[in-house]
Every structure is written in C-alpha cells, then in structure tokens.
Protein backbone atom coordinates (compact mmCIF):
# COMPACT_ATOMS: atom_id res chain seq x y z
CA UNK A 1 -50.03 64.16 60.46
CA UNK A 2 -47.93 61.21 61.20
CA UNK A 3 -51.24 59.01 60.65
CA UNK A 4 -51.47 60.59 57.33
CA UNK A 5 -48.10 59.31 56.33
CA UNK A 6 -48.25 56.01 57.56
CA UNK A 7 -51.39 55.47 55.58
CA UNK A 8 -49.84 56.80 52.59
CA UNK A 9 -46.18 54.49 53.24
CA UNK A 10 -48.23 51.08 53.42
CA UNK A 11 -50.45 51.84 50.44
CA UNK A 12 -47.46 51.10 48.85
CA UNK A 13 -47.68 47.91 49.59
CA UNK A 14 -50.23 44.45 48.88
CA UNK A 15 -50.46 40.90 50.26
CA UNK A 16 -48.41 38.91 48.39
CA UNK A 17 -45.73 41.46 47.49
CA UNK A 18 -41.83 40.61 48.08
CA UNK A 19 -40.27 43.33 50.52
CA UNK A 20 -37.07 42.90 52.59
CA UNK A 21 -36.57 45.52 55.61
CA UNK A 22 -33.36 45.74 58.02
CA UNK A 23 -33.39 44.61 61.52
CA UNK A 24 -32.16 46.29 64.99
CA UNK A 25 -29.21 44.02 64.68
CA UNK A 26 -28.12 44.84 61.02
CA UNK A 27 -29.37 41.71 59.39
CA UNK A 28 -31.82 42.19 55.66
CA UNK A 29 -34.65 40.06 56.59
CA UNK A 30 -36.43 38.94 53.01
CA UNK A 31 -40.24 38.09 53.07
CA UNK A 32 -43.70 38.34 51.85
CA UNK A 33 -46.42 40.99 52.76
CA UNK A 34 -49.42 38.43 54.40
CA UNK A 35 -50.91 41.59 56.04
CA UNK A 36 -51.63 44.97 55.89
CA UNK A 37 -52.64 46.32 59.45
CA UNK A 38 -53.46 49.75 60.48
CA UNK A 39 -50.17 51.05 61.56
CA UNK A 40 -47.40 48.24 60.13
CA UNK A 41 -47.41 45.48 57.73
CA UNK A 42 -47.13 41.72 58.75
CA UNK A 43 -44.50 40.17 56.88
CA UNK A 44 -43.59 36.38 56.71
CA UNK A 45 -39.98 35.22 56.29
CA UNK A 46 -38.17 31.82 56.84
CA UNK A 47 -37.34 32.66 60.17
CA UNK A 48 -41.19 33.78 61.28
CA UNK A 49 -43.82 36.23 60.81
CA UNK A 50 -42.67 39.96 61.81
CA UNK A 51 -45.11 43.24 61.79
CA UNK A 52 -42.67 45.65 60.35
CA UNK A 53 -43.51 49.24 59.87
CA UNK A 54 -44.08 50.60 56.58
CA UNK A 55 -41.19 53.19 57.05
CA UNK A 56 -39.07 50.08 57.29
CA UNK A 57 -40.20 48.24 53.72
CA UNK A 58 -38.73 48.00 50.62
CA UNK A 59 -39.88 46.27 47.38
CA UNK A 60 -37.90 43.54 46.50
CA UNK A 61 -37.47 44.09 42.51
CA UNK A 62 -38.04 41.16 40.01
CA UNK A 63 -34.42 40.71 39.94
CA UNK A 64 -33.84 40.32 43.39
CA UNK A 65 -36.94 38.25 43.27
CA UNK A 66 -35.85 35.31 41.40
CA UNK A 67 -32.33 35.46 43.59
CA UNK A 68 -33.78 34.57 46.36
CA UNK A 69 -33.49 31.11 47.74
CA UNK A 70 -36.39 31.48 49.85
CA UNK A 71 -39.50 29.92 49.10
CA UNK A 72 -43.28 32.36 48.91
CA UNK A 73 -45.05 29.85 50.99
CA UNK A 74 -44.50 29.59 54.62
CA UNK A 75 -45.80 28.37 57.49
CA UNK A 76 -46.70 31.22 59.71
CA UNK A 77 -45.70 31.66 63.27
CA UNK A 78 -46.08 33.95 66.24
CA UNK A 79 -44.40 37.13 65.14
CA UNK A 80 -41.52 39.26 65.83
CA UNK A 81 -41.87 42.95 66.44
CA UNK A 82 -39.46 45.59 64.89
C-alpha cells in the first residue's frame, strides 16, 4: 500500500522540474529534479545533490521560479539524504 503511494507522489514529478522541500533543521532547500528513483527523487541544489522523498516535494510555481537567485545548472555532488 505504501508502495502504491509513493509511486503515485513522484509521478508528480519530471527531471528538470523546480521543487523546494524542507529540511530536518527547518531550512527550504530550492532545487531541480535530476532524478527520479524508485522510492525518492534526486534533487540538485546550490549546496549539493539530495535524494528527497516524494512526500517531501513541492513544485516551485512560475512565480517563485523566476525569484529565485539560483541558477538550473549545477555541478552535481555526492548527495545528502533526508
């Protein structure tokens, strides 16, 4: 059952799609979707590459998008896990 929904949460998303998810330590973490994996998606950001479950994710609206001071193409390094 809980396979079912994890499937189903990161069909949501696509390489290449902006998403920001919350860390342990309070911080919004802004990034873009490199991966999809089985169970989480891998997610690069400025300050690395994170696998981040898809329960975690959220869409980062076209608003939001063109806010962000961050640039879409990052080097990739070895990742965090959340």
């Amino acid at each position: 059952m809980r396979s079912a929904k994890s499937l189903t949460q990161l069909a949501r998303f696509s390489v290449g799609l902006l998403v920001e998810f919350d860390t342990d330590d309070g911080r919004t973490v802004n990034g873009t979707v490199a991966r999809v994996n089985r169970q989480t998606a891998t997610v690069v950001t400025a300050s690395g590459r994170w696998r981040v479950s898809p329960s975690r994710l959220r869409v980062v609206n076209a608003t939001q998008a063109s806010q962000a001071s961050e640039p879409r193409v990052l080097a990739m390094t070895p990742p965090h896990r959340v």
